[in-house]
Each structure stands twice: as structure tokens, then as C-alpha cells.
N, C-alpha and C. Protein backbone atom coordinates (compact mmCIF):
# COMPACT_ATOMS: atom_id res chain seq x y z
N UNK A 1 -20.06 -160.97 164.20
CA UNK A 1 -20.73 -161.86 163.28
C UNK A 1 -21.52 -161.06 162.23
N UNK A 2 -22.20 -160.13 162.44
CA UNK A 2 -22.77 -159.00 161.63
C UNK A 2 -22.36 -158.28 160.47
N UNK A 3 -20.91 -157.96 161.45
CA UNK A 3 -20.04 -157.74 160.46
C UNK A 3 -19.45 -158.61 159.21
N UNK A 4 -19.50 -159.78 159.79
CA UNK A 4 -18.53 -160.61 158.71
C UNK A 4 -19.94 -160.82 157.86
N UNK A 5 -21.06 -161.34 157.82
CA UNK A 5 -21.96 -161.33 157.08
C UNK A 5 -22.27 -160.12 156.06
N UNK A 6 -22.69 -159.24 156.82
CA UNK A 6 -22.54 -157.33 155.57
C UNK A 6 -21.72 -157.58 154.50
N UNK A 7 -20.17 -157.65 155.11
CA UNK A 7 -19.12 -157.51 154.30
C UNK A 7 -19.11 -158.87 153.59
N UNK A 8 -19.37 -160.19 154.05
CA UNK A 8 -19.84 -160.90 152.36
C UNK A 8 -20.69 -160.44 151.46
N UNK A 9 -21.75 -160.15 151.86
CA UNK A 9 -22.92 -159.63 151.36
C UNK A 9 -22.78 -158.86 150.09
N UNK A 10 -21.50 -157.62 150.90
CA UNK A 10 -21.06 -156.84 149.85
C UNK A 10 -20.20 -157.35 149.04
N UNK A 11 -19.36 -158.07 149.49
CA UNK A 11 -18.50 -158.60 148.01
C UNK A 11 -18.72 -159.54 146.90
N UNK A 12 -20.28 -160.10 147.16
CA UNK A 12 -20.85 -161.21 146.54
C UNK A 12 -21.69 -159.98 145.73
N UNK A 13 -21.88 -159.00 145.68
CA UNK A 13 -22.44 -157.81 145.28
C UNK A 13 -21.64 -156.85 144.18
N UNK A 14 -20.73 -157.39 144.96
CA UNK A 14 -19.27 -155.66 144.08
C UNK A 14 -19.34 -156.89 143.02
N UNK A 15 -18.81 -157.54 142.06
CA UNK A 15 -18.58 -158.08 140.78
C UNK A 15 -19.58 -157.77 139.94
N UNK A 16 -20.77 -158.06 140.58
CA UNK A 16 -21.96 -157.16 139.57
C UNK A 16 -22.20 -156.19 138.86
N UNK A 17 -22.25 -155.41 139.98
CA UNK A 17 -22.06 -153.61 139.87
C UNK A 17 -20.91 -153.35 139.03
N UNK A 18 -19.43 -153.94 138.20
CA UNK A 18 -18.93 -153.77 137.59
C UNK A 18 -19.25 -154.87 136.39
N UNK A 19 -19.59 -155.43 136.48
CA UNK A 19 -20.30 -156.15 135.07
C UNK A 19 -21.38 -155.11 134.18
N UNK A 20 -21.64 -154.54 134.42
CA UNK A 20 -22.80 -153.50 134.34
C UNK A 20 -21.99 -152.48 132.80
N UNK A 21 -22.38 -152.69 131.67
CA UNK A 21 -21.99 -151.93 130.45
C UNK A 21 -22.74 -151.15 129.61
N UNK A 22 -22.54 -149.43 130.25
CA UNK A 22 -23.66 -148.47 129.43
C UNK A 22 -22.28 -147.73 128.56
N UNK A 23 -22.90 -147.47 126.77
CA UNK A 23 -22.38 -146.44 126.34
C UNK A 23 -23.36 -145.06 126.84
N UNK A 24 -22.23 -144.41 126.97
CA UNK A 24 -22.65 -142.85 127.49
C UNK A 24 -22.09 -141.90 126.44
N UNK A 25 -23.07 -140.77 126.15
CA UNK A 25 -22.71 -140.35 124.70
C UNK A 25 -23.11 -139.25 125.07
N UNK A 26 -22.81 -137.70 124.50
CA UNK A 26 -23.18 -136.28 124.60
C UNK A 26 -23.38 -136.66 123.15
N UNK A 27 -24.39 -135.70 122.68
CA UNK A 27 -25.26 -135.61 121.55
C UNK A 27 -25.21 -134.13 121.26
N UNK A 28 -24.82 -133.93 120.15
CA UNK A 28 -25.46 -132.28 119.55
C UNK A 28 -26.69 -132.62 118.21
N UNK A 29 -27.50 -131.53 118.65
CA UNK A 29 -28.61 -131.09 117.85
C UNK A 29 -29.80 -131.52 118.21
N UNK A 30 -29.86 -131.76 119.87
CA UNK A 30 -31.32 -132.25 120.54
C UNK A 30 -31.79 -130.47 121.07
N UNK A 31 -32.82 -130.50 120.18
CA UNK A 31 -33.30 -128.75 120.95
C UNK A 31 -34.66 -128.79 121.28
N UNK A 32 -35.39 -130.12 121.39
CA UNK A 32 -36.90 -130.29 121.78
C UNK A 32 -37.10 -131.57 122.53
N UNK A 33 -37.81 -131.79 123.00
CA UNK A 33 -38.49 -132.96 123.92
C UNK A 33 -38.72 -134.32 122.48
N UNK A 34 -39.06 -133.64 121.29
CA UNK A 34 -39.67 -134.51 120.89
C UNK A 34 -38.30 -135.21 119.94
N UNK A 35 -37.39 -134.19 119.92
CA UNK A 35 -35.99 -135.05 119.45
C UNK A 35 -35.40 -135.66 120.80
N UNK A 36 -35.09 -135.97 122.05
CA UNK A 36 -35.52 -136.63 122.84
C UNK A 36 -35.92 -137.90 122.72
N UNK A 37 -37.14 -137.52 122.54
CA UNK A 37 -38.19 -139.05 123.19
C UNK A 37 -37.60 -139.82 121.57
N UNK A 38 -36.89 -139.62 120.56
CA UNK A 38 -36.88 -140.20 119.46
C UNK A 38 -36.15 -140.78 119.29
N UNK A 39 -34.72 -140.08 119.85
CA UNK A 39 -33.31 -140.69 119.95
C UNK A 39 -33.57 -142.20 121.10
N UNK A 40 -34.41 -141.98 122.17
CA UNK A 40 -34.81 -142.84 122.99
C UNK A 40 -35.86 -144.31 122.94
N UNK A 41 -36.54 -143.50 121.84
CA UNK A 41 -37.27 -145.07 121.26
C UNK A 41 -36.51 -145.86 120.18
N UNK A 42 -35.32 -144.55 119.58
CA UNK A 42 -34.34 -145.68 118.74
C UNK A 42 -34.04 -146.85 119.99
N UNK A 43 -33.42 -146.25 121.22
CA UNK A 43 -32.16 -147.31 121.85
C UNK A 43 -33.15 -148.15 122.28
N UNK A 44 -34.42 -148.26 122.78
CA UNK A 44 -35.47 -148.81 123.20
C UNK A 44 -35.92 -149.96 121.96
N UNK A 45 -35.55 -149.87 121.08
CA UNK A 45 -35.47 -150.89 120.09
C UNK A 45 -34.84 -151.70 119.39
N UNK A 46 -33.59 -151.32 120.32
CA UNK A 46 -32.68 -152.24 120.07
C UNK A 46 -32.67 -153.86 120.84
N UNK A 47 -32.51 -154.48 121.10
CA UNK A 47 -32.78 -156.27 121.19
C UNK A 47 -31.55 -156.07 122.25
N UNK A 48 -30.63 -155.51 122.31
CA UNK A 48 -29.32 -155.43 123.40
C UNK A 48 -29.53 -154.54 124.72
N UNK A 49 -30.52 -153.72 124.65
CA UNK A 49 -31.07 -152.60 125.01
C UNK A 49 -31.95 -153.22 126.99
N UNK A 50 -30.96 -152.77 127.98
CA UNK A 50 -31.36 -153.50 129.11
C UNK A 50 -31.97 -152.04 129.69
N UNK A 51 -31.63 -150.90 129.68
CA UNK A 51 -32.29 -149.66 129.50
C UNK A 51 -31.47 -148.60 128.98
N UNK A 52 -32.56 -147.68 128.66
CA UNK A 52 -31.96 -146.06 127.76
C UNK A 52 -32.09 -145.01 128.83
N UNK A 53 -31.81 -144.01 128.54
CA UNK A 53 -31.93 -142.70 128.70
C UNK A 53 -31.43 -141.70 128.34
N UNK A 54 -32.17 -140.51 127.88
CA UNK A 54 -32.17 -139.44 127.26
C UNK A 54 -32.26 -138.11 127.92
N UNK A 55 -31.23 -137.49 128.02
CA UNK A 55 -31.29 -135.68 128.60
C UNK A 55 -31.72 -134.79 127.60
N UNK A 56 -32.59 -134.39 127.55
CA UNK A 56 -32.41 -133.00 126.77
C UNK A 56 -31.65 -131.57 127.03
N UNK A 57 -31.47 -131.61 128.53
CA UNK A 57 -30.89 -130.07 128.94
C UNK A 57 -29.37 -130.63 129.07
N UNK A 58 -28.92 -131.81 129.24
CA UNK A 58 -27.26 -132.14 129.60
C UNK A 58 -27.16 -132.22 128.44
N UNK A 59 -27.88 -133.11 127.38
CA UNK A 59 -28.06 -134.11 125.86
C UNK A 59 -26.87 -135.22 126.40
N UNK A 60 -27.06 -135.47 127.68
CA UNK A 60 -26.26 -137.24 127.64
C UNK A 60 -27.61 -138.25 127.11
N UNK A 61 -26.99 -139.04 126.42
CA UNK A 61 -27.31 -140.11 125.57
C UNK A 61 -27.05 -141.84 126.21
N UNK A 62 -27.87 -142.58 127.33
CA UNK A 62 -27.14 -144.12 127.25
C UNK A 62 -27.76 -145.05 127.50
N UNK A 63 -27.32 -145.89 126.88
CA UNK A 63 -27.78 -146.96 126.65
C UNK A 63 -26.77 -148.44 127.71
N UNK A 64 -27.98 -149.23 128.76
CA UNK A 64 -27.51 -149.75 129.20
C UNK A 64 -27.39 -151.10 128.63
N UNK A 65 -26.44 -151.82 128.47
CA UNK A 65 -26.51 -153.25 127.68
C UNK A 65 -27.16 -154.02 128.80
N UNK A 66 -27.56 -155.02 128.03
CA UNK A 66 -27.91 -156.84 129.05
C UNK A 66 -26.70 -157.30 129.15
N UNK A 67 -27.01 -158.06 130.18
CA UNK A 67 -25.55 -158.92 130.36
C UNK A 67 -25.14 -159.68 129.01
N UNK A 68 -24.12 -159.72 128.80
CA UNK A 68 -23.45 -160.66 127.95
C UNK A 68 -24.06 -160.24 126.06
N UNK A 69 -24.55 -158.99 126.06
CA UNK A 69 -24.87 -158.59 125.08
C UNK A 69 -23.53 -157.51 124.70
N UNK A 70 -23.87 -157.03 123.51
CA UNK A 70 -22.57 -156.08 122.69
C UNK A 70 -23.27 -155.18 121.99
N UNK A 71 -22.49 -153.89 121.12
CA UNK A 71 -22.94 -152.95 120.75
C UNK A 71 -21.58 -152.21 120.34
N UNK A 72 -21.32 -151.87 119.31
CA UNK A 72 -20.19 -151.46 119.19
C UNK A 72 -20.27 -150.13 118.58
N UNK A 73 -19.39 -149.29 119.46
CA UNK A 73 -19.18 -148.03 119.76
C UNK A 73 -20.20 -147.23 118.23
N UNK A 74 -19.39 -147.67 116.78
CA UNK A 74 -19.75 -147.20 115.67
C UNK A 74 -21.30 -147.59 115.63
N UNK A 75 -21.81 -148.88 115.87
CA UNK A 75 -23.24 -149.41 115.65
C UNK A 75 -24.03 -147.75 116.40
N UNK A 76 -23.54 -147.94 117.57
CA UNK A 76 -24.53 -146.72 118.61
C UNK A 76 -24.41 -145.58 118.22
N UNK A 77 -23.19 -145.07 117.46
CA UNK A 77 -22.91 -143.85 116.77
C UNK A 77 -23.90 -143.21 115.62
N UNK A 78 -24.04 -144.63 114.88
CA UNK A 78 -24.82 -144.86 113.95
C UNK A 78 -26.76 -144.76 114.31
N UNK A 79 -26.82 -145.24 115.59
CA UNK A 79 -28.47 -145.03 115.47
C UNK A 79 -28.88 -143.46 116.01
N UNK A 80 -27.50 -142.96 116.55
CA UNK A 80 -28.08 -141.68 116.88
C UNK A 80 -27.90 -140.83 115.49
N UNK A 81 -26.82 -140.86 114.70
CA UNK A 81 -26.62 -139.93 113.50
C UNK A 81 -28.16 -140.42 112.06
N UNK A 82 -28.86 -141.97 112.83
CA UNK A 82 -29.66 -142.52 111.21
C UNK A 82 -30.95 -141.83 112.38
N UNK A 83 -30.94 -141.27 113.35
CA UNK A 83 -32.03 -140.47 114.08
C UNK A 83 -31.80 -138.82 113.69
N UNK A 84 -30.76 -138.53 113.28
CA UNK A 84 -30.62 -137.29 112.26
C UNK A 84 -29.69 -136.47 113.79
N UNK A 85 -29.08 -137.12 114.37
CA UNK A 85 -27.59 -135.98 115.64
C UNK A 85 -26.28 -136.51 115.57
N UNK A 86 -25.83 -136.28 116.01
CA UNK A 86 -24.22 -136.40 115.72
C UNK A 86 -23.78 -136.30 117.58
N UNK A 87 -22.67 -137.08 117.46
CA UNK A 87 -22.10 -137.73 119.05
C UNK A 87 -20.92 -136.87 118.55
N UNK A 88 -20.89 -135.91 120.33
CA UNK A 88 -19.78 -135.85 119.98
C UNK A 88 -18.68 -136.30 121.57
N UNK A 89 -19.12 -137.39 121.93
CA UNK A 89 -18.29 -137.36 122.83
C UNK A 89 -19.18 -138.73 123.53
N UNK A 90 -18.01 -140.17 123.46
CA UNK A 90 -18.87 -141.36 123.44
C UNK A 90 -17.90 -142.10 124.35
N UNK A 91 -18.25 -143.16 125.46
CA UNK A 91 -17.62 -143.31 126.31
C UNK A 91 -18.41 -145.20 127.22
N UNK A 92 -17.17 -145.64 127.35
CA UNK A 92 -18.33 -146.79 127.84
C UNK A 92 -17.83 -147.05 129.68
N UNK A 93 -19.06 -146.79 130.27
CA UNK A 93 -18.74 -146.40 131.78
C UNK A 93 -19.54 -147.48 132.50
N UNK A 94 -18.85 -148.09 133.73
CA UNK A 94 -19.55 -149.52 134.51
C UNK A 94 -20.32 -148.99 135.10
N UNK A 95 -21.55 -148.08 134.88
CA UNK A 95 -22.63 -147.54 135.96
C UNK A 95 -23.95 -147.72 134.54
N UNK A 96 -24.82 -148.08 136.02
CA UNK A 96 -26.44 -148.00 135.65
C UNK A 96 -26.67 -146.90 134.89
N UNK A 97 -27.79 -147.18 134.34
CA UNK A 97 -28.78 -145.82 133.63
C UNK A 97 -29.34 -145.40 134.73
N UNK A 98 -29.79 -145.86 135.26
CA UNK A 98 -29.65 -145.56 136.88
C UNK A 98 -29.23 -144.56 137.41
N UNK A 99 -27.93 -144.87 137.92
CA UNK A 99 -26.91 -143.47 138.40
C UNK A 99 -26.58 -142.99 137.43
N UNK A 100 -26.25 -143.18 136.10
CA UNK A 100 -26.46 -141.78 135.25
C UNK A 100 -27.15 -141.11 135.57
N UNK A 101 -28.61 -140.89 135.24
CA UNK A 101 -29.72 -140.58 135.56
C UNK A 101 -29.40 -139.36 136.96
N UNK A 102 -29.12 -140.32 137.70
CA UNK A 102 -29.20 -139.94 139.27
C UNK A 102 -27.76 -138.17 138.89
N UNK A 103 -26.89 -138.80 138.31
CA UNK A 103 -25.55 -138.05 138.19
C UNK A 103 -26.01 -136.81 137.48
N UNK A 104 -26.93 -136.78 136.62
CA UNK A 104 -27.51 -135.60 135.64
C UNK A 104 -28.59 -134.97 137.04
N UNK A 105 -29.12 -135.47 137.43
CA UNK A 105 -30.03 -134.73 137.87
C UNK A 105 -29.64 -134.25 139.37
N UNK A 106 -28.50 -134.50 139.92
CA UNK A 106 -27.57 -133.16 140.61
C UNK A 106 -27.02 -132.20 140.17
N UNK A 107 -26.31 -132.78 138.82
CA UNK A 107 -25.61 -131.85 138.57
C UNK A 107 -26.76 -130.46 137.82
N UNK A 108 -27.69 -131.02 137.65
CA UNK A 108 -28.84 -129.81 137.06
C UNK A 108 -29.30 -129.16 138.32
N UNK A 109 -29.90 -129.96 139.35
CA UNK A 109 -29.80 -129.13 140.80
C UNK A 109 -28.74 -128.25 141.46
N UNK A 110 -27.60 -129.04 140.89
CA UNK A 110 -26.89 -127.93 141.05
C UNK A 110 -26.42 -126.58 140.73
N UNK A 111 -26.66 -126.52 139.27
CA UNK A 111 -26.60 -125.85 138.43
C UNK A 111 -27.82 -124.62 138.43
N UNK A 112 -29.12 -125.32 138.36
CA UNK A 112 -30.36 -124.70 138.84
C UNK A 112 -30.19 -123.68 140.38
N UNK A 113 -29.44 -123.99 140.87
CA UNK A 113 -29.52 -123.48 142.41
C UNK A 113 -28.71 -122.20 142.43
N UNK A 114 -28.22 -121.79 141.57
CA UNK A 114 -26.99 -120.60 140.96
C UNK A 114 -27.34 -119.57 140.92
């Protein structure tokens, strides 16, 4: 019985977790904290904007949408290049800012540990 409950649990769960729409972007020409926090209060001001985040040592770039909101690839291209960087590598992936987040900061532990 445990079982069959979990495993609804989880599948009333899994459709979510793929509803979930972040552009993920590598950025060139972030070489300070304070280009950073800038590129980040752009996406933070956007009205579509369910959360951001900003690397400076990876320079991944993303922005998580709200449900049922949009953003199109060129629009997001655009607030990082009218923030003065250039994308070079833009991608739209069904994971949180969240586990982004989480995904950068192994792979820097990992990297760090060398």
C-alpha cells in the first residue's frame, strides 16, 4: 500500500518538473562580480522572470520562466548584449534555476579539487 501511494505521489509530481522552462545561456565578457550582479538585475526585471541566475566563474546565464509565460530566445539574447555581453551559446533546458545552480556548483567542486 506504501508503495502504490509513493509511486502516485511521484507521478502526480513528474509533469511538473517538466513543465519547468529556463533559457540557459554561456555569456562572454563577464570578468567582475559587478558585471554579474548586472546581467542579473536585468533578468530580475523582467515581468516573465520566475527566477535568475548568474555565474561569474562558469558565466552560465538563466533565467527561469513562470508558468505559462514566454521569452523568446532573441528577446533574452537581447537583454544580455543591451547589458553590454554577447551569448555565445543559448539553450532552453526543463530544469530549475535550482539545479542549475546545484549543476555549476559541482562541477566547480569538482574542478576546484584538481
Amino acid at each position: 500500500m506504501k508503495k502504490l501511494l509513493v509511486t502516485l505521489m511521484l507521478s502526480a509530481m513528474t509533469p511538473a518538473a517538466f513543465a519547468v522552462t529556463t533559457i540557459k545561456a554561456e555569456v562572454n565578457g563577464m570578468v567582475c562580480a559587478f558585471c554579474a550582479k548586472g546581467i542579473e538585475k536585468k533578468l530580475n526585471s523582467l515581468p516573465q522572470k520566475q527566477a535568475a541566475f548568474v555565474d561569474l566563474k562558469s558565466r552560465v546565464v538563466a533565467l527561469q520562466l513562470k508558468d505559462g509565460q514566454e521569452v523568446s530566445n532573441d528577446a533574452f539574447s537581447k537583454v544580455i548584449q543591451d547589458a553590454g555581453y554577447s551569448v555565445s551559446k543559448l539553450e532552453r533546458v526543463n530544469q530549475t534555476v535550482d539545479a542549475i545552480q546545484a549543476e555549476v556548483a559541482k562541477a566547480e567542486q569538482k574542478t576546484g579539487s584538481k
